[in-house]
N, C-alpha and C. Protein backbone atom coordinates (compact mmCIF):
# COMPACT_ATOMS: atom_id res chain seq x y z
N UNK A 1 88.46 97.41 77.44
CA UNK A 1 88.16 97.01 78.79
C UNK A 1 86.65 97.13 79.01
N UNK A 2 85.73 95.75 79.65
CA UNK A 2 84.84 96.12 79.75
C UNK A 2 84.05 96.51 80.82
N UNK A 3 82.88 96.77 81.18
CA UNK A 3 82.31 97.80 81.87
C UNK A 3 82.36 96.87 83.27
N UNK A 4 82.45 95.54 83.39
CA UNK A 4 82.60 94.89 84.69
C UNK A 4 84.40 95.46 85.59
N UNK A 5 85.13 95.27 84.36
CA UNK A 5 86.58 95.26 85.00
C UNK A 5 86.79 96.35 85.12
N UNK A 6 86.22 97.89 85.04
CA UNK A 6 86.15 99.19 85.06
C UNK A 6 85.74 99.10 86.37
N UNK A 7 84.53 98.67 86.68
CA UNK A 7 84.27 98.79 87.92
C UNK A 7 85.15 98.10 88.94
N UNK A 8 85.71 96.54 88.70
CA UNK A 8 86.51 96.64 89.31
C UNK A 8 87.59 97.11 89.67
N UNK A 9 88.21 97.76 88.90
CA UNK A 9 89.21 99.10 89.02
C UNK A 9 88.99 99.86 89.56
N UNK A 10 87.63 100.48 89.86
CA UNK A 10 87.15 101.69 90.12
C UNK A 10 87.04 101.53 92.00
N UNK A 11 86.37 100.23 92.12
CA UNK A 11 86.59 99.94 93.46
C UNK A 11 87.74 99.22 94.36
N UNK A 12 88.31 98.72 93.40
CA UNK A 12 89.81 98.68 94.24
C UNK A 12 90.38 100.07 94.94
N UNK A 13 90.02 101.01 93.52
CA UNK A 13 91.29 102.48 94.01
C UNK A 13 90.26 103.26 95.43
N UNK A 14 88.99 102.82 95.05
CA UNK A 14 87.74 103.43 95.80
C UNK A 14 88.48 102.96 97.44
N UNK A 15 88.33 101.49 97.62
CA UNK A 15 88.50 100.84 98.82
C UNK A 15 90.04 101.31 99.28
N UNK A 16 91.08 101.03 98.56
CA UNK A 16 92.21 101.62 98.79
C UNK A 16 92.54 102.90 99.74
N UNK A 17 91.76 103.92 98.84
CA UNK A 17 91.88 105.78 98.93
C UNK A 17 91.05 105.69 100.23
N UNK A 18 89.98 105.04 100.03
CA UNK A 18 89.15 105.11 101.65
C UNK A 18 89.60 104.43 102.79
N UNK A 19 90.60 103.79 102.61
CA UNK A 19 91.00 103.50 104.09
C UNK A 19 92.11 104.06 104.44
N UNK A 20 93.01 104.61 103.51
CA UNK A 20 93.90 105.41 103.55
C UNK A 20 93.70 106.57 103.99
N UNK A 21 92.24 107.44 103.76
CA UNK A 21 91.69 108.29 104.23
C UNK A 21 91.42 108.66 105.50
N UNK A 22 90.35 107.61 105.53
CA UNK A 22 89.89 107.10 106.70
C UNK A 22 90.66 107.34 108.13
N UNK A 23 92.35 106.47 107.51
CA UNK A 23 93.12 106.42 108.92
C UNK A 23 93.83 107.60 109.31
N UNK A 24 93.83 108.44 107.93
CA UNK A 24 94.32 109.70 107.84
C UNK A 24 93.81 110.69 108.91
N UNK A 25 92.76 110.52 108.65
CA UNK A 25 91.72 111.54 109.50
C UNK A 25 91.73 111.29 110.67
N UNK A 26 91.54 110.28 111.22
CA UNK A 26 91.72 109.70 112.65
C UNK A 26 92.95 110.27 113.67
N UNK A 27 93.84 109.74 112.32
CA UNK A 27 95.39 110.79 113.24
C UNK A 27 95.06 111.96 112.80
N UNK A 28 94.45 112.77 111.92
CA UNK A 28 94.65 113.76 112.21
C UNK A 28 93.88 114.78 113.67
N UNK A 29 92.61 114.14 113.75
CA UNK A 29 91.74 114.60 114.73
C UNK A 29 91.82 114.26 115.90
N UNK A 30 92.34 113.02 116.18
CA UNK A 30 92.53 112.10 117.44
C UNK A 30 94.02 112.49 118.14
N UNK A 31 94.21 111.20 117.02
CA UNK A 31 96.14 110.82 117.43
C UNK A 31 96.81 112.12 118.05
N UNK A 32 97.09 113.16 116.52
CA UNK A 32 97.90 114.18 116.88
C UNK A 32 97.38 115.04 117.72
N UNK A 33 95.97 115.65 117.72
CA UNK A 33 95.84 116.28 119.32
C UNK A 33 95.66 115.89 120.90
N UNK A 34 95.93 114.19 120.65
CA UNK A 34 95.88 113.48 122.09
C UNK A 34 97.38 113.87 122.07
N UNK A 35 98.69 113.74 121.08
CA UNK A 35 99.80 113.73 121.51
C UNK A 35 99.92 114.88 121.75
N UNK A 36 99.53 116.38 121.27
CA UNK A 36 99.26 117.70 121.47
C UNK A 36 99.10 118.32 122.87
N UNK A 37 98.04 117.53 123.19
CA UNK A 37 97.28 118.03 124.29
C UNK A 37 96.22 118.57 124.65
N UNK A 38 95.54 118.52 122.80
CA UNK A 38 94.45 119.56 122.62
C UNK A 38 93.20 118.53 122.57
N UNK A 39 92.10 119.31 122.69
CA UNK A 39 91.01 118.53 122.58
C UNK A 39 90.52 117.59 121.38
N UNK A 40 90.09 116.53 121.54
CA UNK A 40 90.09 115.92 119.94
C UNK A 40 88.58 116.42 119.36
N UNK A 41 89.02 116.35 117.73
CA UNK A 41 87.58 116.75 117.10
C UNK A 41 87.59 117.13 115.64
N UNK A 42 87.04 117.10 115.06
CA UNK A 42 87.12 117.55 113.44
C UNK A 42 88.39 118.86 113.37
N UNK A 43 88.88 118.81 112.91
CA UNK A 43 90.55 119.71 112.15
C UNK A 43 89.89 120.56 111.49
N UNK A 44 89.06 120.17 109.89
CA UNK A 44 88.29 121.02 109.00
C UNK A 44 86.95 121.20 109.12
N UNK A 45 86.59 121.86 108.22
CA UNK A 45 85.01 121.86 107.92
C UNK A 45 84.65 120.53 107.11
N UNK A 46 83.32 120.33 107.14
CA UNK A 46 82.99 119.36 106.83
C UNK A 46 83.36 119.58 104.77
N UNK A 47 83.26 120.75 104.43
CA UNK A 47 83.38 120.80 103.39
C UNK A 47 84.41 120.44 102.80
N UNK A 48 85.22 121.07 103.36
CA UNK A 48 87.04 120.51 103.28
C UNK A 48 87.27 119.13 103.20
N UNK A 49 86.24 117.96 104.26
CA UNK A 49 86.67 117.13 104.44
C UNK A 49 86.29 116.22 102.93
N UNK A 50 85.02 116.79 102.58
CA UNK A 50 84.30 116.14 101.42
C UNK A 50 85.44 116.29 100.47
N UNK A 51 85.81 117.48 99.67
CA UNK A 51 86.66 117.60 98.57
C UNK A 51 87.89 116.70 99.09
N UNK A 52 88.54 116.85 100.61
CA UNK A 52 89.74 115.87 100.55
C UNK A 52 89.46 114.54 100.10
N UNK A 53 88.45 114.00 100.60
CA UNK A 53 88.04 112.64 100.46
C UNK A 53 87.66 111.99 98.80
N UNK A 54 87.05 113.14 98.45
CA UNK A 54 86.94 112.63 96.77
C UNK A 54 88.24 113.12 96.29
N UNK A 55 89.08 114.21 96.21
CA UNK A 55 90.34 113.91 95.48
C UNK A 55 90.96 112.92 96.05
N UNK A 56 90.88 112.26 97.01
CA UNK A 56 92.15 111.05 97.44
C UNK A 56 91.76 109.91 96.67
N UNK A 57 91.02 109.88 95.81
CA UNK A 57 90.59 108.86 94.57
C UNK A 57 92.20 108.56 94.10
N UNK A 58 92.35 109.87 93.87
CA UNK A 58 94.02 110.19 92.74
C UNK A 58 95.30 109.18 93.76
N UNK A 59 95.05 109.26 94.83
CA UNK A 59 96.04 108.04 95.27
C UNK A 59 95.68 106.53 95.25
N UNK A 60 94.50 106.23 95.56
CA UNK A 60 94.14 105.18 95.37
C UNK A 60 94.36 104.34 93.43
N UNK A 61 94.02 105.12 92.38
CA UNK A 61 94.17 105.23 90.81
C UNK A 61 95.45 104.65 90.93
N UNK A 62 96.68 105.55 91.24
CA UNK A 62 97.76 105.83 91.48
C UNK A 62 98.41 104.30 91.95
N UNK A 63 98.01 103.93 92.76
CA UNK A 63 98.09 102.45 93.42
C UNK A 63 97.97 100.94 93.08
N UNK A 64 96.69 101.31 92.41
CA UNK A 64 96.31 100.33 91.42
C UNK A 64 97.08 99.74 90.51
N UNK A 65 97.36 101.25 89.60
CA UNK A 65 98.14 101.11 88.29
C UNK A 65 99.87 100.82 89.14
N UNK A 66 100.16 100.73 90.08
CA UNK A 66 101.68 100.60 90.49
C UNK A 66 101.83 99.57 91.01
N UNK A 67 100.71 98.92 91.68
CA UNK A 67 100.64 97.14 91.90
C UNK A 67 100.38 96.37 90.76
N UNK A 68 99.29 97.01 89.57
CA UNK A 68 99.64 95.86 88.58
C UNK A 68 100.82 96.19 88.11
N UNK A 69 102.21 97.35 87.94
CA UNK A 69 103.13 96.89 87.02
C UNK A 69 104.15 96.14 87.87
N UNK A 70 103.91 95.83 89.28
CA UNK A 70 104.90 95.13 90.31
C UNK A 70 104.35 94.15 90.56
N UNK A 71 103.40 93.49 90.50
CA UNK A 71 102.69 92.28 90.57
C UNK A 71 103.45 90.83 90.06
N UNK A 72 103.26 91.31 88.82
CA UNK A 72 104.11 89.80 87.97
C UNK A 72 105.81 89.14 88.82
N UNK A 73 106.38 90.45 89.44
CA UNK A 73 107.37 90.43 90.32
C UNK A 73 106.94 89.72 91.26
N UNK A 74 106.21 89.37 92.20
CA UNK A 74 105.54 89.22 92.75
C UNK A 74 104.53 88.26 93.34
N UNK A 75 104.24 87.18 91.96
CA UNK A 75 103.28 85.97 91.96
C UNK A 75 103.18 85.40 93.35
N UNK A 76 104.56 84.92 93.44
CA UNK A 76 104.74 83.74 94.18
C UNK A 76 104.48 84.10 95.86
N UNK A 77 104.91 85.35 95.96
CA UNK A 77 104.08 85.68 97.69
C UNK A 77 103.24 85.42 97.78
N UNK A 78 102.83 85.83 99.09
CA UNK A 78 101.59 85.80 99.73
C UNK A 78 101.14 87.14 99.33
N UNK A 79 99.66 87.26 99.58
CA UNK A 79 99.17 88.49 99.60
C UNK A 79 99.77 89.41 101.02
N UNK A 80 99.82 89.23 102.30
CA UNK A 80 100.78 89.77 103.02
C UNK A 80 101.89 90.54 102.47
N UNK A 81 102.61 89.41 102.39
CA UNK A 81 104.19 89.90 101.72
C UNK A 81 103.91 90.50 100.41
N UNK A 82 102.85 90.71 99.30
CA UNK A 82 102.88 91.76 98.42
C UNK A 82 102.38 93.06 98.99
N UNK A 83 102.04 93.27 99.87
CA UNK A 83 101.41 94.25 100.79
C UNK A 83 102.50 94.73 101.68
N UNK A 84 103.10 94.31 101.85
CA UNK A 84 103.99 94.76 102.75
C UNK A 84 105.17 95.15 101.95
N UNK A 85 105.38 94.37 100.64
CA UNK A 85 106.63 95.26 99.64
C UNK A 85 105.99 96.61 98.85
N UNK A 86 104.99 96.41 98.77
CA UNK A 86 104.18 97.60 98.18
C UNK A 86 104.37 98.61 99.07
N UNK A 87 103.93 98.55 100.54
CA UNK A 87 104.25 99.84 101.45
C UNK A 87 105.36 100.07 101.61
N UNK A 88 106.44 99.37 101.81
CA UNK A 88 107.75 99.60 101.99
C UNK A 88 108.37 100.08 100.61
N UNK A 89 108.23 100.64 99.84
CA UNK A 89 108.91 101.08 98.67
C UNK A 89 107.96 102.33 98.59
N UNK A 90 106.77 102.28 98.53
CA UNK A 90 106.15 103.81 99.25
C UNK A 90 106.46 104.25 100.10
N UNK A 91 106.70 103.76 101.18
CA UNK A 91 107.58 104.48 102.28
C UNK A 91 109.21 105.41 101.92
N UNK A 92 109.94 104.21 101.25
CA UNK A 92 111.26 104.24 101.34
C UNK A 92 110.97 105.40 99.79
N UNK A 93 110.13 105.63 99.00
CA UNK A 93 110.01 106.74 97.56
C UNK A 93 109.91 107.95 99.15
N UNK A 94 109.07 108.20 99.99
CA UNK A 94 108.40 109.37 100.49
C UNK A 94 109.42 109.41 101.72
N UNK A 95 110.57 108.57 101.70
CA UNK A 95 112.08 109.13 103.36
C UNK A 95 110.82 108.91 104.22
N UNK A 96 110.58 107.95 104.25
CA UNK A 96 109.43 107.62 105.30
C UNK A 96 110.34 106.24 105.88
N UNK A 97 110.79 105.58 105.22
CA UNK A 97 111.24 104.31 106.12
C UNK A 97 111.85 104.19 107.03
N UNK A 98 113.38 105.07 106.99
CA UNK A 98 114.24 104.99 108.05
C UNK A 98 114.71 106.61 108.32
N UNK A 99 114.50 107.12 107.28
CA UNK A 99 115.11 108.72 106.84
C UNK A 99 114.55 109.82 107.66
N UNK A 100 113.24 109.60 107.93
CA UNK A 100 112.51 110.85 108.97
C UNK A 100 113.01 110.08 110.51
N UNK A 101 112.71 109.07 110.59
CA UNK A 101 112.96 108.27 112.24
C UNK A 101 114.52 108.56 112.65
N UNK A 102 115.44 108.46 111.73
CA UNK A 102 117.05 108.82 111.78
C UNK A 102 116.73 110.53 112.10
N UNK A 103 116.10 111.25 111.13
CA UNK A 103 116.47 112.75 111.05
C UNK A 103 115.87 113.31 112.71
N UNK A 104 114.52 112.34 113.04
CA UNK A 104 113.88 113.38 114.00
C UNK A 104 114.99 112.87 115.60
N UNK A 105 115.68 111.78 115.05
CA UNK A 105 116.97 111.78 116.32
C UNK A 105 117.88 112.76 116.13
N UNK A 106 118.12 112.71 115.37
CA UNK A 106 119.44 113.75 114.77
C UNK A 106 119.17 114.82 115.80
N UNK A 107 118.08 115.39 115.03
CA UNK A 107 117.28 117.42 115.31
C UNK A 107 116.58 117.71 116.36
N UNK A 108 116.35 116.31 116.95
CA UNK A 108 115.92 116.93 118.30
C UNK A 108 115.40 115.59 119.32
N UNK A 109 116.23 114.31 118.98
CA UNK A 109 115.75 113.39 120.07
C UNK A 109 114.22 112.81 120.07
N UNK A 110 114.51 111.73 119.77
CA UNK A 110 113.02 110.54 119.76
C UNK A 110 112.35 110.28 120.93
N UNK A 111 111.57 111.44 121.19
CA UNK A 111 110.94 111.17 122.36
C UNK A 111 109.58 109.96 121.87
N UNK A 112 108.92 109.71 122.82
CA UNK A 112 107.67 108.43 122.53
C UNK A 112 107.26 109.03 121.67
N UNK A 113 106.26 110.54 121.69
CA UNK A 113 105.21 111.02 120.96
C UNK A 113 105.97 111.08 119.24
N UNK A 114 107.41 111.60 119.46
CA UNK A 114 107.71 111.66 118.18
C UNK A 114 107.93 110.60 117.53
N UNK A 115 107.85 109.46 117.83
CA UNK A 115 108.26 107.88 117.63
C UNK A 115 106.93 107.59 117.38
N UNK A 116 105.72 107.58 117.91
CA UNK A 116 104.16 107.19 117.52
C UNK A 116 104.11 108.35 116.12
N UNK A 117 104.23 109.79 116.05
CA UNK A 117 103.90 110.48 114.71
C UNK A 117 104.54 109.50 113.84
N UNK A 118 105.85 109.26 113.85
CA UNK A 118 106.54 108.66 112.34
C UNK A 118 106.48 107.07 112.74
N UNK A 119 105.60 106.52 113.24
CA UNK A 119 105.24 105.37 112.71
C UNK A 119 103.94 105.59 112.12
N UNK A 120 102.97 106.38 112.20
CA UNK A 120 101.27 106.29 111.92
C UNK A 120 101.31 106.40 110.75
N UNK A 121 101.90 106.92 109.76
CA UNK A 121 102.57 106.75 108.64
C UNK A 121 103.12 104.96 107.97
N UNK A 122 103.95 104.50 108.79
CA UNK A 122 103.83 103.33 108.61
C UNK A 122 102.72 102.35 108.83
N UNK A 123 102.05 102.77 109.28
CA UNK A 123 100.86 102.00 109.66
C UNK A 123 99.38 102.16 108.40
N UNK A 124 99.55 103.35 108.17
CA UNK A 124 98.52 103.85 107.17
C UNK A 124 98.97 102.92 105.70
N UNK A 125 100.34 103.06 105.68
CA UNK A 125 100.45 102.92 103.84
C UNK A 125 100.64 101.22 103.82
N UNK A 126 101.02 100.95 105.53
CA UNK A 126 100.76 99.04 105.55
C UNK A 126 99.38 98.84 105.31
N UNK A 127 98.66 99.29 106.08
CA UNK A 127 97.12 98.83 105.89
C UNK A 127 96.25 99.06 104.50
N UNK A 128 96.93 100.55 103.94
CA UNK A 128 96.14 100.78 102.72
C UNK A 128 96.29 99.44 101.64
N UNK A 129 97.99 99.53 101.61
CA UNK A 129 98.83 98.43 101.04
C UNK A 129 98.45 96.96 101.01
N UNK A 130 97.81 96.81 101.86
CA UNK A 130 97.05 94.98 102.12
C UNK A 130 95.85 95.14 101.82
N UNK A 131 95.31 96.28 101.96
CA UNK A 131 93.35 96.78 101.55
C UNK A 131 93.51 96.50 99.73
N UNK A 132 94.78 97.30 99.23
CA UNK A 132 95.29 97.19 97.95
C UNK A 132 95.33 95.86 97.08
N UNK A 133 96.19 95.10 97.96
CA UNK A 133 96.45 93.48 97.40
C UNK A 133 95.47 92.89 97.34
N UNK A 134 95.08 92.58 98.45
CA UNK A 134 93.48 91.92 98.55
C UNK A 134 92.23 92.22 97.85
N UNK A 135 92.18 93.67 97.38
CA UNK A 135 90.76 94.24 96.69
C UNK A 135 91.52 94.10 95.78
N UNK A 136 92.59 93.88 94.70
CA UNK A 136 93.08 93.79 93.19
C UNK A 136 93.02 92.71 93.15
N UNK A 137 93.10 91.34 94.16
CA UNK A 137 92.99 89.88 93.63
C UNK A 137 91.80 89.46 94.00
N UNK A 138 90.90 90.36 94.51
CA UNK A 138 89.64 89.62 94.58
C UNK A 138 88.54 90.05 93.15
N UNK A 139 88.95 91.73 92.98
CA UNK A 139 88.10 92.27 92.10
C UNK A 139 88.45 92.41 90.68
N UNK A 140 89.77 92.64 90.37
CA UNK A 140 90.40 92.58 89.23
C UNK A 140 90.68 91.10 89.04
N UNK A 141 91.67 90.30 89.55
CA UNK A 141 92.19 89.62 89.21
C UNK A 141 91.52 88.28 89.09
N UNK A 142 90.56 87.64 90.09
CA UNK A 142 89.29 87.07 90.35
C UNK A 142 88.66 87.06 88.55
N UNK A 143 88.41 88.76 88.25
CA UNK A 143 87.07 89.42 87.65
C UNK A 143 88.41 88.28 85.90
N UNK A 144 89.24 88.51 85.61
CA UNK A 144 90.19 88.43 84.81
C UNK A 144 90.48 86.43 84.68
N UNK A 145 90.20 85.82 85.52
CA UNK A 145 90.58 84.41 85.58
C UNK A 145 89.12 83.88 85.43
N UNK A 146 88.41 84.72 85.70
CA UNK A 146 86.77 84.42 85.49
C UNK A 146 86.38 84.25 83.85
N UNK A 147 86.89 85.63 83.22
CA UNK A 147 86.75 85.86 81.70
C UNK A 147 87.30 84.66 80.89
N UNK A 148 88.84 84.49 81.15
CA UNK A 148 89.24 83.94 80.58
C UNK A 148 88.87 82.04 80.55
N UNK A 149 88.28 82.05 81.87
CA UNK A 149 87.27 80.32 81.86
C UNK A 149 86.26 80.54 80.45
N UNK A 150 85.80 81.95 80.52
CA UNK A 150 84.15 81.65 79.95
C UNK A 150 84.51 81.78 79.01
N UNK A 151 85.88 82.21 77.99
CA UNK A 151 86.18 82.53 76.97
C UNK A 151 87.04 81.39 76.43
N UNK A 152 87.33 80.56 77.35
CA UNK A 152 88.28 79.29 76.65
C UNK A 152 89.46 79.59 76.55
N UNK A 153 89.94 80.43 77.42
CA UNK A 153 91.27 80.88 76.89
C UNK A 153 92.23 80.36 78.63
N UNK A 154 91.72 80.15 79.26
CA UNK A 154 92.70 79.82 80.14
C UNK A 154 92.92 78.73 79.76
N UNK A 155 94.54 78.39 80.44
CA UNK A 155 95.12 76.55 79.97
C UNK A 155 94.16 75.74 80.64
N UNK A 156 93.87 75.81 81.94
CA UNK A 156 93.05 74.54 82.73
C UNK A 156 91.54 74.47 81.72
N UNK A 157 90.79 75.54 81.11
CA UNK A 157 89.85 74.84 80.25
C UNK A 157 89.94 74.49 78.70
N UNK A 158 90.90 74.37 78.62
CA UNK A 158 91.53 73.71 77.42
C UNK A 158 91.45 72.39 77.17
């Protein structure tokens, strides 16, 4: 693999992990203490926030490598609809789809606030999920249909 398609790898999982982050933090500082009641504002130290933010690389990596082996499944969608089966099977691996929204009726009644927590979750791994599709067919997959022009190996320059 060479040092172009590395990088594009590198910034797919980059763009991925950072918006996933990103929205992470938001609910965590915002969202959940507006539904709280508490004042909004940084949760950690800034230090904390640094190390979270560079290990969340490891989900973004993680992502990459699990859209290209579901991809080929996949061709004929849209980028949407591969984004949206990608989150929904992350969801439905993590009892995120229907399993926490069923349980938190069960145990104690779906009030609004508890109905906004277990969707922000859905909302994060949709958005990461389309940040995902879109940065693997622009940077990988783009970077890969490019090679294969300059190399003679695709059918159309044959």
């Amino acid at each position: 693999m060479g040092m172009h398609r590395k990088v594009a790898y590198a910034l797919t999982a980059a763009l991925t992990c950072l918006t996933g982050f990103t929205l992470h933090v938001l609910d965590v500082d915002i969202l959940e203490k507006w539904l709280a009641g508490q004042p909004m504002g940084p949760s950690y130290s800034l230090s904390v926030t640094l190390l979270a933010a560079l290990t969340s690389i490891e989900v973004g990596i993680g992502l990459v490598l699990l859209y290209g082996l579901i991809r080929p499944m996949l061709k004929r969608q849209s980028l949407i609809a591969r984004g949206l089966v990608m989150a929904l099977l992350l969801l439905a691996s993590q009892g995120r789809l229907l399993r926490q929204l069923v349980m938190d009726q069960v145990v104690g009644g779906l009030a609004w606030q508890g109905l906004i927590r277990d969707l922000v979750p859905w909302l994060i791994w949709m958005v990461m999920c389309l940040v995902l599709v879109w940065a693997y067919e622009r940077f990988i997959q783009l970077k890969a249909v490019r090679s294969s022009f300059a190399s003679g190996t695709h059918p159309v320059s044959e």
